[in-house]
Each structure stands twice: as C-alpha cells, then as structure tokens.
C-alpha atoms as a PDB file:
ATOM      1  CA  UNK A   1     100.598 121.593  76.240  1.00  0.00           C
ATOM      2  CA  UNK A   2     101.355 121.293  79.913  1.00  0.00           C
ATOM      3  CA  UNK A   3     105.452 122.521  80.646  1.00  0.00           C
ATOM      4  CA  UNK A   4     107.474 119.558  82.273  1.00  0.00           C
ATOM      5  CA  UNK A   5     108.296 120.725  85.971  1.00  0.00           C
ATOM      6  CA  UNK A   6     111.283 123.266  85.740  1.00  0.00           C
ATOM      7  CA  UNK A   7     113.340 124.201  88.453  1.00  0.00           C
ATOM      8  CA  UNK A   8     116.382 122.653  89.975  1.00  0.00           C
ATOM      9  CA  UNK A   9     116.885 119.112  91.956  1.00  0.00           C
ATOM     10  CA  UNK A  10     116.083 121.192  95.123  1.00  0.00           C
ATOM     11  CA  UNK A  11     113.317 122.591  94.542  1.00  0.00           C
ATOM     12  CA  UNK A  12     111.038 122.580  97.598  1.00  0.00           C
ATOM     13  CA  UNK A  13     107.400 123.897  96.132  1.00  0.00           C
ATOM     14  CA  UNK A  14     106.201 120.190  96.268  1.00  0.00           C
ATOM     15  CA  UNK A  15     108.832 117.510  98.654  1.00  0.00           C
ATOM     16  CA  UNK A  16     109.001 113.853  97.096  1.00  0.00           C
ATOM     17  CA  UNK A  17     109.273 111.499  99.735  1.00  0.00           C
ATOM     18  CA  UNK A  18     113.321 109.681  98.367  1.00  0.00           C
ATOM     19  CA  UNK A  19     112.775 106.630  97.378  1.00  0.00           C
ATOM     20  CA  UNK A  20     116.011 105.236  99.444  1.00  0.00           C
ATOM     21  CA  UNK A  21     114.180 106.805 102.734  1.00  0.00           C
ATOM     22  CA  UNK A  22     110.805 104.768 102.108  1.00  0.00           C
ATOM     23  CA  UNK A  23     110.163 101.749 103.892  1.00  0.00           C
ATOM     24  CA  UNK A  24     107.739 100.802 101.687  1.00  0.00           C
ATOM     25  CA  UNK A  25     109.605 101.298  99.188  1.00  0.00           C
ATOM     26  CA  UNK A  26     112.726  99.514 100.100  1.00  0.00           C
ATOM     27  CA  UNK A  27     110.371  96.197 101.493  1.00  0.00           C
ATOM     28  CA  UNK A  28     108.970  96.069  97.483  1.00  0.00           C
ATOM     29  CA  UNK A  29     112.283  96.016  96.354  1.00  0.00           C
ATOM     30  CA  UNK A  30     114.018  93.624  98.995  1.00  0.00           C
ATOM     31  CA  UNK A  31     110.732  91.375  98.149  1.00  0.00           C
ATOM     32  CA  UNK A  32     111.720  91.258  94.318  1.00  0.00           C
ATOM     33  CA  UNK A  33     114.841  90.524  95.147  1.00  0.00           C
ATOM     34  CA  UNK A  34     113.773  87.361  96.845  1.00  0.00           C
ATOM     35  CA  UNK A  35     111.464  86.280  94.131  1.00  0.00           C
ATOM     36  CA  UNK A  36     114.432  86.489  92.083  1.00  0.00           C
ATOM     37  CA  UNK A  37     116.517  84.644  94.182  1.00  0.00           C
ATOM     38  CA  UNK A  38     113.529  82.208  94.877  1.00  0.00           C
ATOM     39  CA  UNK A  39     113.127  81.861  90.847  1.00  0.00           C
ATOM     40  CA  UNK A  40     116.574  80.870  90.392  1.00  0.00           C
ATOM     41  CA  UNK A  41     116.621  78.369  92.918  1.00  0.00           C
ATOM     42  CA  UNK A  42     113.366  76.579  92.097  1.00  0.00           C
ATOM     43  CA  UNK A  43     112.568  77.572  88.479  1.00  0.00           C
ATOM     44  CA  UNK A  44     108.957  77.501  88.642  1.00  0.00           C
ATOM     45  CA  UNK A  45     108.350  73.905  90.957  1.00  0.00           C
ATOM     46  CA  UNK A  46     107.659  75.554  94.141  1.00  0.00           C
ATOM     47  CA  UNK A  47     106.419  79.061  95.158  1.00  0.00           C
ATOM     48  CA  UNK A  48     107.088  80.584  98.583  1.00  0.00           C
ATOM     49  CA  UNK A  49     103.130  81.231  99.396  1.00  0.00           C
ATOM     50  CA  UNK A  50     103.307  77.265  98.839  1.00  0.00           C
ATOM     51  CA  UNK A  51     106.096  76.701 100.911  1.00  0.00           C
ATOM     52  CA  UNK A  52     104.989  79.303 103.675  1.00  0.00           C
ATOM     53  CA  UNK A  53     101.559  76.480 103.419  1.00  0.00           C
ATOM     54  CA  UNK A  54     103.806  73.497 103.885  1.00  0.00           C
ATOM     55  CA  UNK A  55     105.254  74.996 106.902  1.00  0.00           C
ATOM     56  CA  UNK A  56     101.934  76.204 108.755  1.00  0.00           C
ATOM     57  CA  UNK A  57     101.194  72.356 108.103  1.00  0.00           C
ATOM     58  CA  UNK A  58     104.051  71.126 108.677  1.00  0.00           C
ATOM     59  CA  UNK A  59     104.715  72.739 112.168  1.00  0.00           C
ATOM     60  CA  UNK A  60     101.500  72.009 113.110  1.00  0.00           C
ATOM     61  CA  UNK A  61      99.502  68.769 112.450  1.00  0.00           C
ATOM     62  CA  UNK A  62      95.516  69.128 112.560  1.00  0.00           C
ATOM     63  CA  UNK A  63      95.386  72.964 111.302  1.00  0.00           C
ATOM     64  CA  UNK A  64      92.179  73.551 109.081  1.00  0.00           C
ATOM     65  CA  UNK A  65      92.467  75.358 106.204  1.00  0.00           C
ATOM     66  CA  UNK A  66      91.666  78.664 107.426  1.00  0.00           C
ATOM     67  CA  UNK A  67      94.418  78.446 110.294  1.00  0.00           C
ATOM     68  CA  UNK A  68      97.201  77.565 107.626  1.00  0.00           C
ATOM     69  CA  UNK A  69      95.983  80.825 105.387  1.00  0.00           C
ATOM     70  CA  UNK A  70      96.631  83.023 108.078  1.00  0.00           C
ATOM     71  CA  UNK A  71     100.245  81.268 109.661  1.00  0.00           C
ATOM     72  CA  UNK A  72     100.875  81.362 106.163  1.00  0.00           C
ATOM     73  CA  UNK A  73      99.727  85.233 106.114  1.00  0.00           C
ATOM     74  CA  UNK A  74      97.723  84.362 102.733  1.00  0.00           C
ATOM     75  CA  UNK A  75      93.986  85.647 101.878  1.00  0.00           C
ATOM     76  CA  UNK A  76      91.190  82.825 101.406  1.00  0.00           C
ATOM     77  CA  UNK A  77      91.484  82.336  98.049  1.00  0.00           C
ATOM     78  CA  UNK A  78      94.993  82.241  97.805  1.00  0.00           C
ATOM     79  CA  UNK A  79      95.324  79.787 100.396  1.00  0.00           C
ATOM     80  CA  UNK A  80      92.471  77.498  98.553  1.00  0.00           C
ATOM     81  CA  UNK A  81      94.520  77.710  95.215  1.00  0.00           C
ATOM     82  CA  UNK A  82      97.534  76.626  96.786  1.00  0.00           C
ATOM     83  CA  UNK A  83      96.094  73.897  98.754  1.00  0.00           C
ATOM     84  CA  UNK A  84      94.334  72.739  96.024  1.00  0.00           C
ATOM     85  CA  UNK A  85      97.668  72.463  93.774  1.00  0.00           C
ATOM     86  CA  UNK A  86      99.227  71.018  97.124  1.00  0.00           C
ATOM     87  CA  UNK A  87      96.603  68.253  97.414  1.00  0.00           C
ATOM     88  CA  UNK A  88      96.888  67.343  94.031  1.00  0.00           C
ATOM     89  CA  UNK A  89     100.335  67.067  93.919  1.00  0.00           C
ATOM     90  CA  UNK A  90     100.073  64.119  96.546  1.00  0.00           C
ATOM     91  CA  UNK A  91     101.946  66.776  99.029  1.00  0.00           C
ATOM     92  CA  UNK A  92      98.394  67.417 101.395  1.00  0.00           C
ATOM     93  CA  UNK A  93      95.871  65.238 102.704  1.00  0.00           C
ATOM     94  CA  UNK A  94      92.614  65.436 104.700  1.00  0.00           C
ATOM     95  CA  UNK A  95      91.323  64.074 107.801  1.00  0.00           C
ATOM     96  CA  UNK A  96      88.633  64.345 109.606  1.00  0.00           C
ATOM     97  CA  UNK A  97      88.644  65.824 113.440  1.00  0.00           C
ATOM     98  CA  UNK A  98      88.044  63.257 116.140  1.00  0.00           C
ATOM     99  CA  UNK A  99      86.864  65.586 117.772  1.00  0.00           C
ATOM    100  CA  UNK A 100      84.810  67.334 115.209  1.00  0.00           C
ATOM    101  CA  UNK A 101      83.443  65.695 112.151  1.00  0.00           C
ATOM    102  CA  UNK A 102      82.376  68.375 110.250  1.00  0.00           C
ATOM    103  CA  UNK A 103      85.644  70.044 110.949  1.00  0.00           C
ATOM    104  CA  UNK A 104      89.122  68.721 108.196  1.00  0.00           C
ATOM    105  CA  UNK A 105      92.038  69.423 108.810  1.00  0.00           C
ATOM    106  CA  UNK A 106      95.106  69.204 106.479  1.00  0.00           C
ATOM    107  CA  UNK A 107      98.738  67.051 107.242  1.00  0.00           C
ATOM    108  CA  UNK A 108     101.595  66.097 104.962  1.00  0.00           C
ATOM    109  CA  UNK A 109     101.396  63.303 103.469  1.00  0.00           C
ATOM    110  CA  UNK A 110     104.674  60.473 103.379  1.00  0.00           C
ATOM    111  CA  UNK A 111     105.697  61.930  99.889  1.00  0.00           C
ATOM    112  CA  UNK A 112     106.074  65.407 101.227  1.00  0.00           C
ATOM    113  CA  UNK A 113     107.734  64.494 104.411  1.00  0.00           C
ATOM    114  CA  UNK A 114     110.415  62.356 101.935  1.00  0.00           C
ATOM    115  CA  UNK A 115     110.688  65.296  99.820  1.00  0.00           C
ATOM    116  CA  UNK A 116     111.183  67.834 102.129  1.00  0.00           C
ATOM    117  CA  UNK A 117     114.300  67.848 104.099  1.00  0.00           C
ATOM    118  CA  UNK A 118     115.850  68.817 100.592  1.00  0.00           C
ATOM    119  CA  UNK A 119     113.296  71.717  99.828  1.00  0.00           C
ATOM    120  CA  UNK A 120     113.530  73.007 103.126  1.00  0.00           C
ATOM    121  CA  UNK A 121     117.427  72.755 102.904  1.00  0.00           C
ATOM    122  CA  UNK A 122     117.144  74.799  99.143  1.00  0.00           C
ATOM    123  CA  UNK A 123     114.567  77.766 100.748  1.00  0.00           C
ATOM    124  CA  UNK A 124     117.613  77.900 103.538  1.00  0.00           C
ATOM    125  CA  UNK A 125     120.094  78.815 100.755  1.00  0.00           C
ATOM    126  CA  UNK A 126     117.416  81.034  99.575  1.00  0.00           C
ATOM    127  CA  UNK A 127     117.152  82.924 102.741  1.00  0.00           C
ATOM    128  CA  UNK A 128     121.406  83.189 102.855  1.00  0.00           C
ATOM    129  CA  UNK A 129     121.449  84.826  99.713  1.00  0.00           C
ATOM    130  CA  UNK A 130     119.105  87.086 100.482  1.00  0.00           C
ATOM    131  CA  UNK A 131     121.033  88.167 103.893  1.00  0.00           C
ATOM    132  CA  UNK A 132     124.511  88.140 101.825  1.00  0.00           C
ATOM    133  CA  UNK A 133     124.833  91.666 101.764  1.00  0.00           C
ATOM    134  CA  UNK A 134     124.621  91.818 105.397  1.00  0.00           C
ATOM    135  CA  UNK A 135     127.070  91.035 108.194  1.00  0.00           C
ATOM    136  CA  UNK A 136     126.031  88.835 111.094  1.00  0.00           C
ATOM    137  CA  UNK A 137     124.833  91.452 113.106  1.00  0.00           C
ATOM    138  CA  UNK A 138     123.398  93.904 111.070  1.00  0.00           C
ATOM    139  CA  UNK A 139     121.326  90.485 109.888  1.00  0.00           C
ATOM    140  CA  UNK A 140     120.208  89.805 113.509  1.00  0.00           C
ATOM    141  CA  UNK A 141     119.398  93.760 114.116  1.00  0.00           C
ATOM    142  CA  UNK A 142     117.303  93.902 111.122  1.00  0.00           C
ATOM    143  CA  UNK A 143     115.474  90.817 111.577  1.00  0.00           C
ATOM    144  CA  UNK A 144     114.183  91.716 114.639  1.00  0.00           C
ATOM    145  CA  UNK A 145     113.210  94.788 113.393  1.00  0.00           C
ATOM    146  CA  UNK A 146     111.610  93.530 110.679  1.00  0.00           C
ATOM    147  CA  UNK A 147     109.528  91.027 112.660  1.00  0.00           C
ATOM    148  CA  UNK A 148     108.212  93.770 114.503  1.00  0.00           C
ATOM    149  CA  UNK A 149     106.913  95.724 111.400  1.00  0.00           C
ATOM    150  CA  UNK A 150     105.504  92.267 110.111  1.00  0.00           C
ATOM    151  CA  UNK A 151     103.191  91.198 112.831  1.00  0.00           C
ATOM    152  CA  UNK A 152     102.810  95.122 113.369  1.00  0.00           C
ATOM    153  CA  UNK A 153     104.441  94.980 117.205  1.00  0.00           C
ATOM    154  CA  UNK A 154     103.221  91.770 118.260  1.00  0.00           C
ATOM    155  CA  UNK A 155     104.992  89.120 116.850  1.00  0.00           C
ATOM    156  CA  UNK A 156     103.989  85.248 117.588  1.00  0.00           C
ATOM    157  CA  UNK A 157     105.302  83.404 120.615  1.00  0.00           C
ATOM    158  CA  UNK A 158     107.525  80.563 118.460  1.00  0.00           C
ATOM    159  CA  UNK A 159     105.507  77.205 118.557  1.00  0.00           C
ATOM    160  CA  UNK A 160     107.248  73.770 118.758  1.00  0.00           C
ATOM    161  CA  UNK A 161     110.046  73.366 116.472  1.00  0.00           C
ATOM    162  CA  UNK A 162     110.231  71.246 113.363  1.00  0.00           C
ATOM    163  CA  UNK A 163     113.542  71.329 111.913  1.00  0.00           C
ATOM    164  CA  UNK A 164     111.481  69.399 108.836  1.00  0.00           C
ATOM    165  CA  UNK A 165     110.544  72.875 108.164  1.00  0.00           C
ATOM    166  CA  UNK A 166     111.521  76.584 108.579  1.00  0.00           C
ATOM    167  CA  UNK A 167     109.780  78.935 111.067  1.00  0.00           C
ATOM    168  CA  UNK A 168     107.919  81.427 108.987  1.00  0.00           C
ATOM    169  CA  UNK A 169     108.680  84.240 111.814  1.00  0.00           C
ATOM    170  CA  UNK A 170     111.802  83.593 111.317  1.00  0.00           C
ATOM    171  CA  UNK A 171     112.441  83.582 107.885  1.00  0.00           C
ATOM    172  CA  UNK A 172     113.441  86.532 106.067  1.00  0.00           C
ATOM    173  CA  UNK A 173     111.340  86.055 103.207  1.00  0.00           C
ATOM    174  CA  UNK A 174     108.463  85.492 104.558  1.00  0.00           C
ATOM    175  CA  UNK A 175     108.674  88.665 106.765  1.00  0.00           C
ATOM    176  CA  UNK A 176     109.191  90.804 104.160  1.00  0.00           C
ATOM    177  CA  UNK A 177     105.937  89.722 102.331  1.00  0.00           C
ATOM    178  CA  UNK A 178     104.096  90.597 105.497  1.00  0.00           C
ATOM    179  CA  UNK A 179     105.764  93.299 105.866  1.00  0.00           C
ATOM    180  CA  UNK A 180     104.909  94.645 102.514  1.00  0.00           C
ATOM    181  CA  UNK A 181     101.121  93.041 103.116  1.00  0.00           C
ATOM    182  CA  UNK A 182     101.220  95.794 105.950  1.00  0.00           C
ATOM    183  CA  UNK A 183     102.567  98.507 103.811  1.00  0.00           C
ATOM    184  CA  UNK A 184      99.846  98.022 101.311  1.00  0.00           C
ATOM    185  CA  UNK A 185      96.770  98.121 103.690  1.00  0.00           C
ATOM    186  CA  UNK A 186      98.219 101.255 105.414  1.00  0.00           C
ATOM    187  CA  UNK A 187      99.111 103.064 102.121  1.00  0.00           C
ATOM    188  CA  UNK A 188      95.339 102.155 101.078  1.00  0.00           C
ATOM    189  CA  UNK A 189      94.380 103.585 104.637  1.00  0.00           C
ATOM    190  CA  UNK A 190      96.061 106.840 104.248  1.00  0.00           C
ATOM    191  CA  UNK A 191      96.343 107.137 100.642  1.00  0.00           C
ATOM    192  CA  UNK A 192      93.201 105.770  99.947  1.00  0.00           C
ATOM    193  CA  UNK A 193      93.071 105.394  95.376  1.00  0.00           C
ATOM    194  CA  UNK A 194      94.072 108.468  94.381  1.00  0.00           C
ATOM    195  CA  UNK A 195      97.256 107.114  93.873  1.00  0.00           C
ATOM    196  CA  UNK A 196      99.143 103.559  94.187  1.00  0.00           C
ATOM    197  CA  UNK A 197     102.245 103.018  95.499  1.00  0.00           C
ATOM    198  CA  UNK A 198     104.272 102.507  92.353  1.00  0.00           C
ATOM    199  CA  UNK A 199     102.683 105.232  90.810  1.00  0.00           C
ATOM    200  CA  UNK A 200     104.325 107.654  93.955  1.00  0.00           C
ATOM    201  CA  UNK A 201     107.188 106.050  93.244  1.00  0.00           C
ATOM    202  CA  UNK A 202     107.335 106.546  89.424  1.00  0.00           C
ATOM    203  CA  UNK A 203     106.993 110.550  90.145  1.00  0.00           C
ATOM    204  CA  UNK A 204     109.204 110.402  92.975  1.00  0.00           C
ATOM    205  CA  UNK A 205     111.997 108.756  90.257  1.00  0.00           C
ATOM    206  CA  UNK A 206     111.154 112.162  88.136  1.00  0.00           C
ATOM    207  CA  UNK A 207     110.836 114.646  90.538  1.00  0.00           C
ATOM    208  CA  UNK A 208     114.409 113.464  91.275  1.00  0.00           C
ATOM    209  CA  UNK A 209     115.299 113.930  87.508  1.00  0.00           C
ATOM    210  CA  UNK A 210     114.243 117.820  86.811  1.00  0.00           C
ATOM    211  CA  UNK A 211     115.844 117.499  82.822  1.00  0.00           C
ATOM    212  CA  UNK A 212     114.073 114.316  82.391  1.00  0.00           C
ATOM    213  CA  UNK A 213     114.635 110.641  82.123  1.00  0.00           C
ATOM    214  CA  UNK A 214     113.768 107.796  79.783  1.00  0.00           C
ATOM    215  CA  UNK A 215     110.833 105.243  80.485  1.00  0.00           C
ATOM    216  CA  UNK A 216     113.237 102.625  80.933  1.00  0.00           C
ATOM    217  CA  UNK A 217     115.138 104.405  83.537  1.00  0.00           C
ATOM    218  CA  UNK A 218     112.420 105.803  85.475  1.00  0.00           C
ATOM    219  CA  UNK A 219     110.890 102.223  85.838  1.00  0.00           C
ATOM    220  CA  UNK A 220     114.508 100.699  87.057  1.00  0.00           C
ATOM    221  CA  UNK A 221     114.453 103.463  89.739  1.00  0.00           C
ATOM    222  CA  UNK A 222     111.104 102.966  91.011  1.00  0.00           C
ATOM    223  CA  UNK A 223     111.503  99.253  90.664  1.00  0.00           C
ATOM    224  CA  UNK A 224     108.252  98.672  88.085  1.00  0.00           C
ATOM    225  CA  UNK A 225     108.717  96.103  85.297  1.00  0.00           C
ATOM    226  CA  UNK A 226     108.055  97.181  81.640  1.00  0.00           C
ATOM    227  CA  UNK A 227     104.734  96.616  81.172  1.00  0.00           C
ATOM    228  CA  UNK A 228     103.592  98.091  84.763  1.00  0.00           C
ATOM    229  CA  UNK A 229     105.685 100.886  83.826  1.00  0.00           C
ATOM    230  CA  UNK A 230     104.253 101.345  80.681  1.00  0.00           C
ATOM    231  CA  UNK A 231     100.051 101.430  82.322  1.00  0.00           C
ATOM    232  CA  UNK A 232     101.612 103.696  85.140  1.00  0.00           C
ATOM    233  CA  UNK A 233     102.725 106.214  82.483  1.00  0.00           C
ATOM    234  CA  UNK A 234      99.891 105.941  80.340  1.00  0.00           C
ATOM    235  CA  UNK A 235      97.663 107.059  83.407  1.00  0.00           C
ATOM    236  CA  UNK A 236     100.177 109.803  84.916  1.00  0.00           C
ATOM    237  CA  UNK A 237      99.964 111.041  81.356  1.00  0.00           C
ATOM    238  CA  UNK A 238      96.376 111.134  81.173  1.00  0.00           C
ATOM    239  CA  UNK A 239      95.858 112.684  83.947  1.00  0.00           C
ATOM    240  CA  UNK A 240      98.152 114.956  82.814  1.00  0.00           C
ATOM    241  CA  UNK A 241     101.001 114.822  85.851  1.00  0.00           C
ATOM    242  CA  UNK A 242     103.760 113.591  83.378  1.00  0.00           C
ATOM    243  CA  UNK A 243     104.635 114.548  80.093  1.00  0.00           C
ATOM    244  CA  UNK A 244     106.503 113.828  77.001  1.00  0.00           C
ATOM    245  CA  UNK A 245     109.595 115.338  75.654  1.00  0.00           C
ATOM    246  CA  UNK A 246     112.039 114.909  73.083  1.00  0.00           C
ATOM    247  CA  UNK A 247     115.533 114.397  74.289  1.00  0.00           C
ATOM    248  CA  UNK A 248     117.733 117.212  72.830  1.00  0.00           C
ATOM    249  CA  UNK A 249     120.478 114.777  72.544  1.00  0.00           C
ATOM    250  CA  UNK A 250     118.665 112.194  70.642  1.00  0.00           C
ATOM    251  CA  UNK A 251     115.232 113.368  68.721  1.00  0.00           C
ATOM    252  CA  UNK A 252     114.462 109.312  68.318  1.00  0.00           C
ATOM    253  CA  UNK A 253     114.284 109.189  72.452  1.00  0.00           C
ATOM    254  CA  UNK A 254     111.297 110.481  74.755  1.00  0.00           C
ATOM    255  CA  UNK A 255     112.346 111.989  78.306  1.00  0.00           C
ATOM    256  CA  UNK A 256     109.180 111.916  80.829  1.00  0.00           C
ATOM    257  CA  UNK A 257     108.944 114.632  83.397  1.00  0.00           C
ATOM    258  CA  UNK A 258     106.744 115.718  85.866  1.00  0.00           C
ATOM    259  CA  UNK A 259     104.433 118.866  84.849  1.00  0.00           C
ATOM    260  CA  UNK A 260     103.489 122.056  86.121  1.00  0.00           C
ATOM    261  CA  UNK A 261      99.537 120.098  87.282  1.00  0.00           C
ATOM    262  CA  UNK A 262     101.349 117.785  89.897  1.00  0.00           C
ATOM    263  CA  UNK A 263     102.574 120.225  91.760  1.00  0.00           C
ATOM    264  CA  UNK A 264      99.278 120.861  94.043  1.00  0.00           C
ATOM    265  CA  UNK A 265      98.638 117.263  94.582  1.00  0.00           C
ATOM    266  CA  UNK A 266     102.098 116.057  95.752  1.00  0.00           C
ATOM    267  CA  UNK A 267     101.714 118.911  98.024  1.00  0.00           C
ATOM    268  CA  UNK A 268      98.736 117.382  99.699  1.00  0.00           C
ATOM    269  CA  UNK A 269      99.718 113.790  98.853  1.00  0.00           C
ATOM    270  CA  UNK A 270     103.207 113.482 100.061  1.00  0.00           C
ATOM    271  CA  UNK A 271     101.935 114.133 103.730  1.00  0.00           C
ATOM    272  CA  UNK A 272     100.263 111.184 103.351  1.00  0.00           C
ATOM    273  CA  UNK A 273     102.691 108.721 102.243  1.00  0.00           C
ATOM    274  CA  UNK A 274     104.987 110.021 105.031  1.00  0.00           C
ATOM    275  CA  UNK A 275     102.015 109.100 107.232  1.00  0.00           C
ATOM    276  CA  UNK A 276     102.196 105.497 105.742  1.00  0.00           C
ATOM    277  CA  UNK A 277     105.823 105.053 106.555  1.00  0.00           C
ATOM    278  CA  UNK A 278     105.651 106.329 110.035  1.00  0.00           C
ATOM    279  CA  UNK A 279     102.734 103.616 110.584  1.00  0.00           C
ATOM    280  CA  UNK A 280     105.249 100.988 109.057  1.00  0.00           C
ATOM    281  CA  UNK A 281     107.791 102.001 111.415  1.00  0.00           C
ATOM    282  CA  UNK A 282     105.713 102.705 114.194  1.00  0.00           C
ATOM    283  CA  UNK A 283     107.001  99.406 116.603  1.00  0.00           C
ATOM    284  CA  UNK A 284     110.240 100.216 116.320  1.00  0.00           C
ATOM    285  CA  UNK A 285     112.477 102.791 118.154  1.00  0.00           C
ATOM    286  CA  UNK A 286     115.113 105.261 116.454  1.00  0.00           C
ATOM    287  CA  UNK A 287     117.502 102.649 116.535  1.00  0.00           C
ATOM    288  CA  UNK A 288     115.670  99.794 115.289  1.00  0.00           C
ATOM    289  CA  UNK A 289     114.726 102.017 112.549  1.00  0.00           C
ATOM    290  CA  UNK A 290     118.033 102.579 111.109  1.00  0.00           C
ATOM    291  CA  UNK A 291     118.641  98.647 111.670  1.00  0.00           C
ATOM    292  CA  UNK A 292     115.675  98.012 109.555  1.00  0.00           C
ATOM    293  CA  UNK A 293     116.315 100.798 106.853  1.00  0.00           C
ATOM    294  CA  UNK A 294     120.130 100.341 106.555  1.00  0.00           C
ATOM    295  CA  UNK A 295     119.180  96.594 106.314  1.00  0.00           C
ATOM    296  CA  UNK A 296     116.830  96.579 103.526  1.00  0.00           C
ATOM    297  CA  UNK A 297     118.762  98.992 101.592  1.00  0.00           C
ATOM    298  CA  UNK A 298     121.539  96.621 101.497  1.00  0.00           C
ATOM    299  CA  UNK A 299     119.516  94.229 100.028  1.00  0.00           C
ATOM    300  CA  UNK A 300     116.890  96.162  97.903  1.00  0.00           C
ATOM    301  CA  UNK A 301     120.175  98.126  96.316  1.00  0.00           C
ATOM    302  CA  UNK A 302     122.282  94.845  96.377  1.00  0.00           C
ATOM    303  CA  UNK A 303     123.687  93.623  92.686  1.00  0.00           C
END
C-alpha cells in the first residue's frame, strides 16, 4: 500500500497552489454563493442564464437568437433550452425581420414586460447580498476589476439603458459566471485533462492537511458537494494520488491524504495552474489584482 504524504505543513518537495490565493478558485466559490443567494430568492421560478436572456432581449429589441446567447455569454444549446422554456412560458415571442425574412428575431412579450419590473427589482436584491460583505468602495474596485477578467480586457461599450432590466456588464453575478467561463477554458488550455479544477483543489485541501482530513471536510474546503466529492475521490484513489486511513482517534472514521505517487505530478502540474491564474489576472495591474482577490474572498469566505 502506497504511504499517505508525510512531512510537515511546509514541506516544499511539491508547492500546492492555496486555495485562498486562486482566482479560480475564489470565482467558483463567489459563483456558489450567488446560486445560493439566487435559490433563496427565487426558489426554482427563474434561473439567472434565463434572466441574463431576458436582459440581452430586453435591452435590445430585434436580437436573433444567436446574438442573445452570446450578450447572455451562454453556449448554443443552452441558449435554445432557455428560449424554448422562455417562449413557452408566454415571456418570448418571434418576429420576422423587415428587413430579412428568413432572419427571427426574439422581443418580450406584454406579460413579461408586466412581470418584470418586480423580477428585475428581486435579481437587484440578489446582487446586494452578494456585495454585503463589501464596503462601497472595495465593491466599485472589484467590479471593475472583475469586468476586466470577464470580457478578458475588453469589456463592452454600455448600450442604451433599460432600467426594465439590469445591465449584464454590470451585474455582479453575471460577471462572475464569465469570469469563471474564462477560468475554465484557460485551465483546459494549460491544464489540458489530466486533471480538473476541483480535483486540484481537492489535493490542494490535503496537501494543506499533512495528518489527514475527513471526506466531508476536504470537500467543504475545496468547495465540492457530496456527491462530486465522492467521484473526485474515487478517481484520486484510483489513480492512486490519495489514500485511505483510519483516524487514530476514531477507528469508525477514514482520514484521506495525499500519497507518496503525487508528488512528481504536482511538481509538473502546479506550474500549470499558476499559469492559469496569471492568464485570469492578466488585464489587471498589481493593484487591481488585490481589488479583485481581496474582493472575492470576502464573498467566497463570507457566512
């Protein structure tokens, strides 16, 4: 059997990137937190890809479907589910170009334009519970510094206002999706599938742990529910990187560890995560960065 990873907490023979110092990181978490927030405000009845639809639409009249995926920052067949839903709801409706026939767009129909000064005002309240953690200014400061890591530096030039609706470049939310959209293509860039992003940050929960923690606790530190947590640590176990030990203290509990085998490939896999959250961070200068970090870890970390 493989011998969990000795050594004390400081142990330098293979760095873990800290969880509290990853962008990437900290944007999954802050982007749980506001599907929680989202969850309790709306219970189910409206999901924020559908309201980040009803705002491409509702900003902008005569947008075809593939224009509102991408205001909306959602992939084709996301954006066709949701429409879809949307339509049948009564909340869409299609109309033909004047100018092109074989081109429809997509508007809001009466019902949704009645029904949405109160949604809109509910996805605000949304958006100041997210930001509670945060004064005024450090809210501002990392706002604009997350806008820049969500449109990756180039950011759109606001369109007309419709106060019917929020701006999506402006909303918190909605920013942090992107922002973890961008995350995920660059960690698939640089990472590639040797290893997904929970995964790193399962083993960088351990490596943090020498003696070993508990399933339950290594998931709540890498922010993984129970049954992700439980496939991530059936595959780190079969590939034999973590193993299984009895806690000392209590012979009915397991304590998971990392083992001697993961030791060579964090080595050559850490660089590369660092590489993914300098590419995150790359529009933004040394102060923006600590606007942006010291932001989201107020919220991931908030209670």
């Amino acid at each position: 059997m493989t011998n969990l990873r000795p050594g004390p907490a400081g142990a330098t023979s293979a760095p873990m990137l800290s969880l509290s110092e990853a962008s990437g990181h900290l944007i999954r978490r802050s982007q749980q937190r506001h599907t929680l927030l989202w969850s309790q405000e709306f219970h189910g009845d409206l999901t924020g890809p559908q309201y980040a639809v009803i705002c491409a639409i509702g900003a902008d009249d005569g947008l075809d479907q593939r224009a509102v995926g991408e205001r909306a920052s959602l992939d084709k067949s996301s954006t066709a589910d949701i429409v879809a839903r949307l339509d049948g709801q009564g909340w869409l409706r299609w109309t033909r170009d004047p100018d092109d026939a074989r081109r429809k767009t997509l508007r809001l129909t009466p019902l949704a334009r009645t029904a949405l000064a109160d949604v809109t005002r509910r996805v605000a309240l949304v958006q100041q519970r997210l930001l509670e953690p945060l004064s005024a200014a450090d809210a501002e400061a990392m706002l604009a510094a997350l806008r820049l890591v969500a449109y990756e530096g180039d950011p759109p030039v606001p369109g007309r206002a419709d106060a019917s609706v929020l701006t999506l470049g402006n909303t918190p939310g909605h920013l942090i999706r992107r922002a973890q959209q961008v995350h995920t293509i660059t960690w698939g860039e640089e990472v590639g599938r040797t290893m997904t992003a929970p995964q790193y940050a399962v083993l960088s929960a351990l490596w943090a742990h020498p003696d070993g923690i508990d399933q339950g606790t290594a998931a709540e530190l890498a922010s993984v529910d129970k049954s992700s947590m439980a496939d991530i640590v059936r595959r780190l176990v079969t590939r034999g990187w973590v193993g299984r030990t009895r806690d000392p203290a209590d012979a009915r509990r397991r304590l998971l560890g990392l083992t001697d085998t993961v030791r060579a490939e964090l080595t050559e896999l850490t660089p590369a995560v660092r590489r993914v959250q300098e590419r995150v961070l790359a529009p933004l200068d040394a102060q923006q960065r600590s606007a942006l970090l010291d932001g989201l870890r107020a919220l991931a970390y908030s209670e």
